[in-house]
N, C-alpha and C. Protein backbone atom coordinates (compact mmCIF):
# COMPACT_ATOMS: atom_id res chain seq x y z
N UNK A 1 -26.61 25.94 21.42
CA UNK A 1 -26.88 24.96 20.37
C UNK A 1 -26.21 25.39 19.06
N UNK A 2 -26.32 26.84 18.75
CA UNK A 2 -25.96 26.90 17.61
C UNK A 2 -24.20 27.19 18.00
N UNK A 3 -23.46 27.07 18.44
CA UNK A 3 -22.06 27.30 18.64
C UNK A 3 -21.94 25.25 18.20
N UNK A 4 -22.49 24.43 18.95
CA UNK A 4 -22.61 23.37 18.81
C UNK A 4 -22.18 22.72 17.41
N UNK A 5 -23.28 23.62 16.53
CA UNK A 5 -23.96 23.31 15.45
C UNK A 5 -22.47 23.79 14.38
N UNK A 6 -21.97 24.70 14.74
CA UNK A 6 -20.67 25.50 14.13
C UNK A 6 -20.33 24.60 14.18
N UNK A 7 -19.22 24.27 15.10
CA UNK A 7 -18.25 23.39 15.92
C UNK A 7 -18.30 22.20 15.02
N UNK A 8 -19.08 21.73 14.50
CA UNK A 8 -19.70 19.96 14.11
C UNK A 8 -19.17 20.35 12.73
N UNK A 9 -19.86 21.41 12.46
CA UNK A 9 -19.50 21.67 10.69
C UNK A 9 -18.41 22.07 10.52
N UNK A 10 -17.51 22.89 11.35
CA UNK A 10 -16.04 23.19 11.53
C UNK A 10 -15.50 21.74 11.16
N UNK A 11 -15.82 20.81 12.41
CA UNK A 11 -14.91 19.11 12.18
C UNK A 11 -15.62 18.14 11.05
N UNK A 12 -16.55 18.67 10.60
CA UNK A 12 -16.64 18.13 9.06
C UNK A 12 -15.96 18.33 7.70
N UNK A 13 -15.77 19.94 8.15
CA UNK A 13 -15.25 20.14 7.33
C UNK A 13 -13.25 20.08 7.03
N UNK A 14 -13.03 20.20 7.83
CA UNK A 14 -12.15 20.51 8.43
C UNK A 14 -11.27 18.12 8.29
N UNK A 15 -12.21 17.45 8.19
CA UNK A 15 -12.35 16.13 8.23
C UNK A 15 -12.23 15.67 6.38
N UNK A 16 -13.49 16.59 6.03
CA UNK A 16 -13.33 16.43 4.20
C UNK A 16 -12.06 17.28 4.11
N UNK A 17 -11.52 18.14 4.36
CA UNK A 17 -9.72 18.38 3.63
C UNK A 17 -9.01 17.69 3.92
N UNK A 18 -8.78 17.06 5.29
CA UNK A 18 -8.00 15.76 5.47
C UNK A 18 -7.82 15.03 4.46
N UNK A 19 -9.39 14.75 4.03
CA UNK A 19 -9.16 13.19 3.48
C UNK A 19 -8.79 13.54 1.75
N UNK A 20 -8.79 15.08 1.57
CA UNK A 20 -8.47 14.77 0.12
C UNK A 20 -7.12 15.39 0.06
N UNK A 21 -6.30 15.58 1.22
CA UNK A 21 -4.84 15.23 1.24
C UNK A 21 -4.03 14.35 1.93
N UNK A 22 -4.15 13.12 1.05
CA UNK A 22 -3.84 11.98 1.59
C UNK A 22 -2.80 12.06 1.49
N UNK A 23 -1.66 11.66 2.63
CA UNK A 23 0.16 11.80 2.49
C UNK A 23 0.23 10.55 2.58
N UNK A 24 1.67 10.26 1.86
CA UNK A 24 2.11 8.63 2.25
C UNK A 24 3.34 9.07 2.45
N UNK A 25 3.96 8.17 3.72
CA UNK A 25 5.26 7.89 4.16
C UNK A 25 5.79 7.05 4.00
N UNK A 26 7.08 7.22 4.09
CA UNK A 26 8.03 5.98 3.95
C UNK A 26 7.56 4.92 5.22
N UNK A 27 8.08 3.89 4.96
CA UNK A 27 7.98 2.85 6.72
C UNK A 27 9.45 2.96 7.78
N UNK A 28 10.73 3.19 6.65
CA UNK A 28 11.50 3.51 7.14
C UNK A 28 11.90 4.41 7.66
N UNK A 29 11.69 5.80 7.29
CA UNK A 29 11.99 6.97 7.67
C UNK A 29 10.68 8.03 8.54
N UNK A 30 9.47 7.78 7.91
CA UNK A 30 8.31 8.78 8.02
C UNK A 30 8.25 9.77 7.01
N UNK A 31 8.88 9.51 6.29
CA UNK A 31 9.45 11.11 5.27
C UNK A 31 8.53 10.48 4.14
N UNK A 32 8.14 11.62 3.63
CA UNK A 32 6.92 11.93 2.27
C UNK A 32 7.34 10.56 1.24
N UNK A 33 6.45 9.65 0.90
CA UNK A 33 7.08 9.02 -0.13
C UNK A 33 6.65 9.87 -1.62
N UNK A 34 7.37 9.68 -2.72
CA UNK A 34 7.24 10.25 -3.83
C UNK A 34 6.27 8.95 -4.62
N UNK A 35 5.29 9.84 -4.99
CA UNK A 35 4.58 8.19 -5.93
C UNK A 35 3.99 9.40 -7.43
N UNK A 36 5.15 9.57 -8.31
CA UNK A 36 4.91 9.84 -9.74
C UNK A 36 3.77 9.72 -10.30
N UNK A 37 2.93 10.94 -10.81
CA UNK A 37 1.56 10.97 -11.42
C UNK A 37 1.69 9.77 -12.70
N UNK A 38 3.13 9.33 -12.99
CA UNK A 38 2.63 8.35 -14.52
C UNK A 38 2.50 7.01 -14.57
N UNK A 39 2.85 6.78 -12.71
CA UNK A 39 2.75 5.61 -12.49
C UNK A 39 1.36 5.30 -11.56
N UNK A 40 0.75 6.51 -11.75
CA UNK A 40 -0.77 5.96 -11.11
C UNK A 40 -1.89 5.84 -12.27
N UNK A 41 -1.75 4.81 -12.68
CA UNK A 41 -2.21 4.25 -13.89
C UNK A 41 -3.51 3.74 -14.36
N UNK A 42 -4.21 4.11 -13.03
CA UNK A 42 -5.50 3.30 -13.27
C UNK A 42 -6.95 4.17 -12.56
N UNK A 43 -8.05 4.00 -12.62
CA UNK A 43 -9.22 4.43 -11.84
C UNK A 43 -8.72 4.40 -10.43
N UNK A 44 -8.85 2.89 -10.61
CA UNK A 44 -8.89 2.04 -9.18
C UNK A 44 -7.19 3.05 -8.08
N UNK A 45 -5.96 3.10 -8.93
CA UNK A 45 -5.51 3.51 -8.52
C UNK A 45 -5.32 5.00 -7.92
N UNK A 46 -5.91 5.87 -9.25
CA UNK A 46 -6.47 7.22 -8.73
C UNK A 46 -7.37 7.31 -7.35
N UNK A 47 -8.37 6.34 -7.49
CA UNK A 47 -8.95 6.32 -6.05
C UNK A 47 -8.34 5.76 -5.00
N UNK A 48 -7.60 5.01 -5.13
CA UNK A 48 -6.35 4.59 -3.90
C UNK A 48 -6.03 5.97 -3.24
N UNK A 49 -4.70 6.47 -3.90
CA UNK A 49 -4.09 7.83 -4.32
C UNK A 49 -5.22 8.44 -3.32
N UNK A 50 -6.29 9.50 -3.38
CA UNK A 50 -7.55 10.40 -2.93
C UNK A 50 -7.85 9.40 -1.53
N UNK A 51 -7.60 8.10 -1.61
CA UNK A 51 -8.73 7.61 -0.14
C UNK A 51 -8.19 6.68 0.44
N UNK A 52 -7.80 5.89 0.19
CA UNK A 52 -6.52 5.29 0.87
C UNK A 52 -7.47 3.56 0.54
N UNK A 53 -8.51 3.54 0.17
CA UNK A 53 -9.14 2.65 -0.12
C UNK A 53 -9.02 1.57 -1.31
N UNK A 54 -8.54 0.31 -0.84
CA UNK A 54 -8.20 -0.13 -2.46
C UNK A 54 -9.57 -1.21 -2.87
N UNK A 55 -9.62 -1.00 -4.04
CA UNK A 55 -11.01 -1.29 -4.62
C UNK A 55 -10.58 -2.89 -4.98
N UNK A 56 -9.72 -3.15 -5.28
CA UNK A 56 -9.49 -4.80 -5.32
C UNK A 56 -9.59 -5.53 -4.17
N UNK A 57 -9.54 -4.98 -3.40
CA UNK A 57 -9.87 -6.53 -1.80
C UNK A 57 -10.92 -7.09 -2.27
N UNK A 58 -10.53 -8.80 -2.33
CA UNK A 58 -12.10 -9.34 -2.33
C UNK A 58 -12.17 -9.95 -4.20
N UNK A 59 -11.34 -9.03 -5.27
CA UNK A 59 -11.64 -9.29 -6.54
C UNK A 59 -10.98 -10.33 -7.16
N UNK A 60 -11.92 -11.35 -7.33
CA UNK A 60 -10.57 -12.46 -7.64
C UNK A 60 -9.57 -12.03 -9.06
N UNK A 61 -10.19 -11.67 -9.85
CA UNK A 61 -8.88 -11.21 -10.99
C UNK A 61 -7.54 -10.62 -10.82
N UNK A 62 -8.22 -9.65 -9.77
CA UNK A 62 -7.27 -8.79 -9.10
C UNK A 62 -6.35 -9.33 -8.17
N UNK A 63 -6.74 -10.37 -7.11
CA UNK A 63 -6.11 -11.33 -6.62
C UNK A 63 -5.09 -11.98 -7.21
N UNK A 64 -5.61 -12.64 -8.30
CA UNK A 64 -4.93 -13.72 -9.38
C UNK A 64 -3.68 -13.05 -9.69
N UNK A 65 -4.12 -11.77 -10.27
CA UNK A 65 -2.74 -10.81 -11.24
C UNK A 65 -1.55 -10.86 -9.51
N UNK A 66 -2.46 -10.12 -8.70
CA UNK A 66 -1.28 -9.81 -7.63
C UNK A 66 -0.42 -10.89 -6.85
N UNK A 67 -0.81 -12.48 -7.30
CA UNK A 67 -0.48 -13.39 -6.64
C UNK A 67 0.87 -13.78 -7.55
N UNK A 68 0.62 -13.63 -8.97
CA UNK A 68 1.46 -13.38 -10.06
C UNK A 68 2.61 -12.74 -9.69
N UNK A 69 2.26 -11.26 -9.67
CA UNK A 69 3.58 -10.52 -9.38
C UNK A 69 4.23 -10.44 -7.97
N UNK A 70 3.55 -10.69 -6.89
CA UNK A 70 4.10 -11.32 -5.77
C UNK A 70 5.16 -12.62 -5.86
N UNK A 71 5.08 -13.34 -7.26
CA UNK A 71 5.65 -14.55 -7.49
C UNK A 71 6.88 -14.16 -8.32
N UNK A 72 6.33 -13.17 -9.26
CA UNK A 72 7.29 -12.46 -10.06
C UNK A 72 8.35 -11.73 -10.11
N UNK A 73 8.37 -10.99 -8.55
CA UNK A 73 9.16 -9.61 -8.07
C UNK A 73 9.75 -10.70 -6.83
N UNK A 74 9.92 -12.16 -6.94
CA UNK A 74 10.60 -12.81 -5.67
C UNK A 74 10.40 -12.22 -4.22
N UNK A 75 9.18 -11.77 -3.68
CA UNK A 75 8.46 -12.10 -2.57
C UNK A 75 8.02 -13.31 -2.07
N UNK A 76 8.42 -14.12 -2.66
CA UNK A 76 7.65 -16.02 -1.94
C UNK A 76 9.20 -15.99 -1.73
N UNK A 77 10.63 -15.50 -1.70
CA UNK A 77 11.40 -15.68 -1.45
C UNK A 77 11.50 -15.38 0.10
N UNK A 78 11.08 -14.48 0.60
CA UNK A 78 11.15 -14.41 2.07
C UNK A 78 9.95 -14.26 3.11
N UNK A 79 8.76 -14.27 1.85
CA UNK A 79 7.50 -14.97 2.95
C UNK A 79 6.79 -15.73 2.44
N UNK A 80 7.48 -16.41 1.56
CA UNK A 80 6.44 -17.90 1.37
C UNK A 80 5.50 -17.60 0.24
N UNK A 81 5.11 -18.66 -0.40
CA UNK A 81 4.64 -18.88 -1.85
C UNK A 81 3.27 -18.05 -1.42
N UNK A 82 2.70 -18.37 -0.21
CA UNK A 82 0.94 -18.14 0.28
C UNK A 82 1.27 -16.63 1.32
N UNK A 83 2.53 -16.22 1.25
CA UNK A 83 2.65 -14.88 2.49
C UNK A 83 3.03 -15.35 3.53
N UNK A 84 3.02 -16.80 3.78
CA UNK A 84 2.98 -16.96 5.19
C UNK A 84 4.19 -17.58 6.43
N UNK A 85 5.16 -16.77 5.76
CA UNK A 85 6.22 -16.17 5.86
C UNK A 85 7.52 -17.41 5.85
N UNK A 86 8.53 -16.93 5.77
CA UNK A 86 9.34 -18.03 5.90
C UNK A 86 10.74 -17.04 6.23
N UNK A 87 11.87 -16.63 5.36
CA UNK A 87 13.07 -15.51 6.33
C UNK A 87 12.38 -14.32 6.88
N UNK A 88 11.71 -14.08 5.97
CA UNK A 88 10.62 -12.66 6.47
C UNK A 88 9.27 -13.09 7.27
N UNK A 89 8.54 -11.85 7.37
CA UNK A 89 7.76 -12.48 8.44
C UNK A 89 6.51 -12.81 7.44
N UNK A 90 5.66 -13.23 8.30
CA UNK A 90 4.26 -13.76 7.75
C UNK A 90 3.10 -12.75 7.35
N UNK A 91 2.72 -12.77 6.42
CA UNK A 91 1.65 -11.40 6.07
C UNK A 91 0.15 -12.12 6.05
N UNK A 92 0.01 -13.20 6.95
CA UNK A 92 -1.09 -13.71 6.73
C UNK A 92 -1.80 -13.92 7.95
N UNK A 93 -1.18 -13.27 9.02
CA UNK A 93 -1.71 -13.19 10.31
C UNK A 93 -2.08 -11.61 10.88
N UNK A 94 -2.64 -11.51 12.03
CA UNK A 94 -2.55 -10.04 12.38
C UNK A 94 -1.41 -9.68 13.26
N UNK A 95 -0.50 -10.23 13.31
CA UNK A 95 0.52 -9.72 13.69
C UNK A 95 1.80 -8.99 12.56
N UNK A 96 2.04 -7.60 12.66
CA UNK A 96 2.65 -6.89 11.65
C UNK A 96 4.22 -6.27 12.39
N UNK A 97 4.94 -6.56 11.54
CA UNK A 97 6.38 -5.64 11.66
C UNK A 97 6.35 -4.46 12.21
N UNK A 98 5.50 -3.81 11.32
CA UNK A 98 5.12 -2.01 11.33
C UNK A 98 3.35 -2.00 11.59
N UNK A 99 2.95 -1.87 12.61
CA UNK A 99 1.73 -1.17 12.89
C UNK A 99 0.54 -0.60 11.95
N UNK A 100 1.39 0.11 10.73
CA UNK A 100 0.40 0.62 10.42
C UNK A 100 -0.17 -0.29 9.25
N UNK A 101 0.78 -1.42 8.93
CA UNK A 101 0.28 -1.92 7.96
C UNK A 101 -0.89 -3.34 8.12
N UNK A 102 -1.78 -2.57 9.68
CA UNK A 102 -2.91 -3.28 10.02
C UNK A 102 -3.86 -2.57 8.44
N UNK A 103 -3.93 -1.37 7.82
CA UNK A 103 -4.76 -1.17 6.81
C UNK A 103 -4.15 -1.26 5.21
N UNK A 104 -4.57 -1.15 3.96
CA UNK A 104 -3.91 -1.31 2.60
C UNK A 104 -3.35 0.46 2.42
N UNK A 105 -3.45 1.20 3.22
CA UNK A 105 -2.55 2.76 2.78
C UNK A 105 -1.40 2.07 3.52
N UNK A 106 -1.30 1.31 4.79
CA UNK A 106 0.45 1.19 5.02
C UNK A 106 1.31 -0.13 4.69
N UNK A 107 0.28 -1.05 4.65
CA UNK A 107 1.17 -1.95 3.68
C UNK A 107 1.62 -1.37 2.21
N UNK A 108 0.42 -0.61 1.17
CA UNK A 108 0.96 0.15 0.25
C UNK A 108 2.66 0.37 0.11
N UNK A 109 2.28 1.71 1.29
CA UNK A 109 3.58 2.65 1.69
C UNK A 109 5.15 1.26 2.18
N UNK A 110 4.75 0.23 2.95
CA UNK A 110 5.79 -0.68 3.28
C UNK A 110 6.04 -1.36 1.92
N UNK A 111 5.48 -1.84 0.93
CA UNK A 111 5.84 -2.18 -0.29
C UNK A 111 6.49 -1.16 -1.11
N UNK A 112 5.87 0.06 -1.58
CA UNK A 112 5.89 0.72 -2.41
C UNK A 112 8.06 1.39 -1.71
N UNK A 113 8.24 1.66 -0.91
CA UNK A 113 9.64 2.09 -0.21
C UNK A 113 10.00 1.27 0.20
N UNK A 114 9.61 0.50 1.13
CA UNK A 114 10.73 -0.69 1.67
C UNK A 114 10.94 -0.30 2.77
N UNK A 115 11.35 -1.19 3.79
CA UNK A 115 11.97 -1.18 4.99
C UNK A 115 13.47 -1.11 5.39
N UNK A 116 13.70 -1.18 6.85
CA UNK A 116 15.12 -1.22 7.35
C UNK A 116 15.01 -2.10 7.58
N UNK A 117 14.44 -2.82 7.68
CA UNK A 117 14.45 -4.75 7.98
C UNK A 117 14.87 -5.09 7.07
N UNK A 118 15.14 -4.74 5.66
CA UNK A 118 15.46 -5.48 5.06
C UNK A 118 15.23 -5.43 3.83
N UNK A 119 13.79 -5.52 3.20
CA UNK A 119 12.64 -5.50 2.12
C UNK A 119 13.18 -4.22 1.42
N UNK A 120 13.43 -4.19 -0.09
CA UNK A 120 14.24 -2.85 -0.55
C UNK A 120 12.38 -2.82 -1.00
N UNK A 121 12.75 -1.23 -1.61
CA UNK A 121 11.82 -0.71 -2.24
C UNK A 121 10.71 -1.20 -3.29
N UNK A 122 9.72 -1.34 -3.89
CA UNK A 122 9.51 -2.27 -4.92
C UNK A 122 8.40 -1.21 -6.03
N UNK A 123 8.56 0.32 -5.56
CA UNK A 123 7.85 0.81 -6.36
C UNK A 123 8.46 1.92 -7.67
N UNK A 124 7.87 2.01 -8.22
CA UNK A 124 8.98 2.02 -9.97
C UNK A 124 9.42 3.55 -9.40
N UNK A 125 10.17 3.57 -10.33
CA UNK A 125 11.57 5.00 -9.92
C UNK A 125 12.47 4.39 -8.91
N UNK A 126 11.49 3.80 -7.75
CA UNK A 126 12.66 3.03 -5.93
C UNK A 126 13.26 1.75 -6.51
N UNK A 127 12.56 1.44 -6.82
CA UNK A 127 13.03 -0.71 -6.80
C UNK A 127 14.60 -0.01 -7.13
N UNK A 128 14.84 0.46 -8.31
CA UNK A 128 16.34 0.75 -8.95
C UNK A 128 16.64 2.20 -9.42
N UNK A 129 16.96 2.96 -8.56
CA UNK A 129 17.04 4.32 -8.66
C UNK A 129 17.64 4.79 -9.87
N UNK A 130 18.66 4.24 -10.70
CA UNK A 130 19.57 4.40 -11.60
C UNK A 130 18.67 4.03 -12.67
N UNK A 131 17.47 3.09 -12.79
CA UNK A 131 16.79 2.36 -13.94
C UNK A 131 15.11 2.54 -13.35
N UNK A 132 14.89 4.05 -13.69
CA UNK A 132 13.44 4.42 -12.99
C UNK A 132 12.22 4.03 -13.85
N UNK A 133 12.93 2.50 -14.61
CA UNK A 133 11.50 2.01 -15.37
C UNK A 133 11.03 1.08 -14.61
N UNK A 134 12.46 0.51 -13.73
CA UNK A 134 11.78 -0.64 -12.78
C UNK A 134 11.11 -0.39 -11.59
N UNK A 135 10.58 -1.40 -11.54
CA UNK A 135 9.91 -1.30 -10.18
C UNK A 135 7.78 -1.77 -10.75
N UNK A 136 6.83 -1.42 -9.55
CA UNK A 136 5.82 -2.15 -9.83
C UNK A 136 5.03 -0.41 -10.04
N UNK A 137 4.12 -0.53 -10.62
CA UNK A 137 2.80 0.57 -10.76
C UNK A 137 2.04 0.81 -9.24
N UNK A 138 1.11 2.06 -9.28
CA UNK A 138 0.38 1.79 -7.98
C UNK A 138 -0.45 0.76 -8.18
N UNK A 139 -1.33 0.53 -9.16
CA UNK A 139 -1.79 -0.47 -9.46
C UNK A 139 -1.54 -2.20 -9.10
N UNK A 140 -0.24 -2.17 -9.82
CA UNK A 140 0.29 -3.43 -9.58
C UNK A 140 0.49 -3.72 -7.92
N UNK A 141 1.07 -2.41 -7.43
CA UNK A 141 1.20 -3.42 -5.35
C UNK A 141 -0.52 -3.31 -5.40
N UNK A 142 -1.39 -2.17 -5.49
CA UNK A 142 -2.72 -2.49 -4.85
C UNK A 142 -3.40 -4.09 -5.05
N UNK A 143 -2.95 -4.88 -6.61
CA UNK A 143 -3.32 -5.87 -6.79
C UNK A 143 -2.25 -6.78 -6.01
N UNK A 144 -1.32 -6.92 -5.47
CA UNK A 144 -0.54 -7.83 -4.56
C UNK A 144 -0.73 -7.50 -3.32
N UNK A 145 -1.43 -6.31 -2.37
CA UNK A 145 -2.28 -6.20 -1.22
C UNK A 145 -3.40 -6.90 -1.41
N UNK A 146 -4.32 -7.08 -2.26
CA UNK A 146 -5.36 -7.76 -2.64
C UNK A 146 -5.08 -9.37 -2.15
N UNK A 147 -4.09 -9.46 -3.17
CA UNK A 147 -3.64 -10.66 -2.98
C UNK A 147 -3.19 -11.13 -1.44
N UNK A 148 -2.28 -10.56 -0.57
CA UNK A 148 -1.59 -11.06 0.54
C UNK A 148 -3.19 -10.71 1.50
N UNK A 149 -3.94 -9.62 1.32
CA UNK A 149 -5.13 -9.74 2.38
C UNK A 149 -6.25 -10.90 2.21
N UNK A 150 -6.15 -11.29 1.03
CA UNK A 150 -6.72 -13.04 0.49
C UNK A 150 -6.24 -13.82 0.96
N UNK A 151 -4.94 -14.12 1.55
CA UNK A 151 -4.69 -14.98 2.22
C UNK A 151 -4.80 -15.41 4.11
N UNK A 152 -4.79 -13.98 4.34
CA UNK A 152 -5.58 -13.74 5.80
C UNK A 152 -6.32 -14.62 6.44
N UNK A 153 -6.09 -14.75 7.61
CA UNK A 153 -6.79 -15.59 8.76
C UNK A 153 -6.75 -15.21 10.06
């Protein structure tokens, strides 16, 4: 029992360091994405960052803003004003390009770098490597995941 009892607290613990080294990858490559401490700008985003959990699903403000810059950064250009897809694919079904972006850590990571399909990068330093002001905050994609998982069915 008590080897048992080890064992359990071993994979607890061993479970809490996991989760407070959260890695993000590219979608294209697998390789480490870089996400700059000055562009994690917010609570909500700090706790993204630590848990992979985004605190806007569900918030309509948060919705609103991300439906904005989804409109703003010409994404309704290749999936449609509502996500639901049109040259690109549809983000409003459960069917996904990349697998992992069944949760908001890999759609994140597929926004924030970009794909080989196509989709360039859209997170600040990536969008324009030469002009590392552009691009969106962590903040800003967590509120346009908000947004595209609002449209879900």
């Amino acid at each position: 029992m008590l080897k048992l009892l080890s064992f359990l607290m071993l994979m607890l613990i061993t479970l809490a360091a996991g989760a407070a080294d959260l890695q993000f990858v590219s979608t294209m490559d697998e390789k480490p994405l870089a996400i700059p401490a000055d562009v994690i700008d917010t609570e909500a985003a700090k706790d993204f960052i630590a848990t992979g959990k985004n605190a806007y699903i569900g918030n309509a403000d948060a919705i609103k803003a991300g439906k904005k810059t989804f409109q703003l950064y010409s994404c309704t250009a290749c999936h449609g004003a509502h996500a639901e897809g049109a040259v690109g694919p549809n983000l409003t079904d459960d069917k996904w390009n990349y697998a992992k972006n069944v949760n908001d850590k890999g759609i994140f990571e597929t926004i924030w770098g970009g794909t080989a399909g196509g989709m360039g990068a859209k997170g600040k330093g990536l969008m324009l490597p030469d002009d590392p002001t552009q691009g969106l905050t962590v903040d800003e994609v967590l509120k346009v995941v908000a947004f595209i998982r609002s449209n879900a069915h």
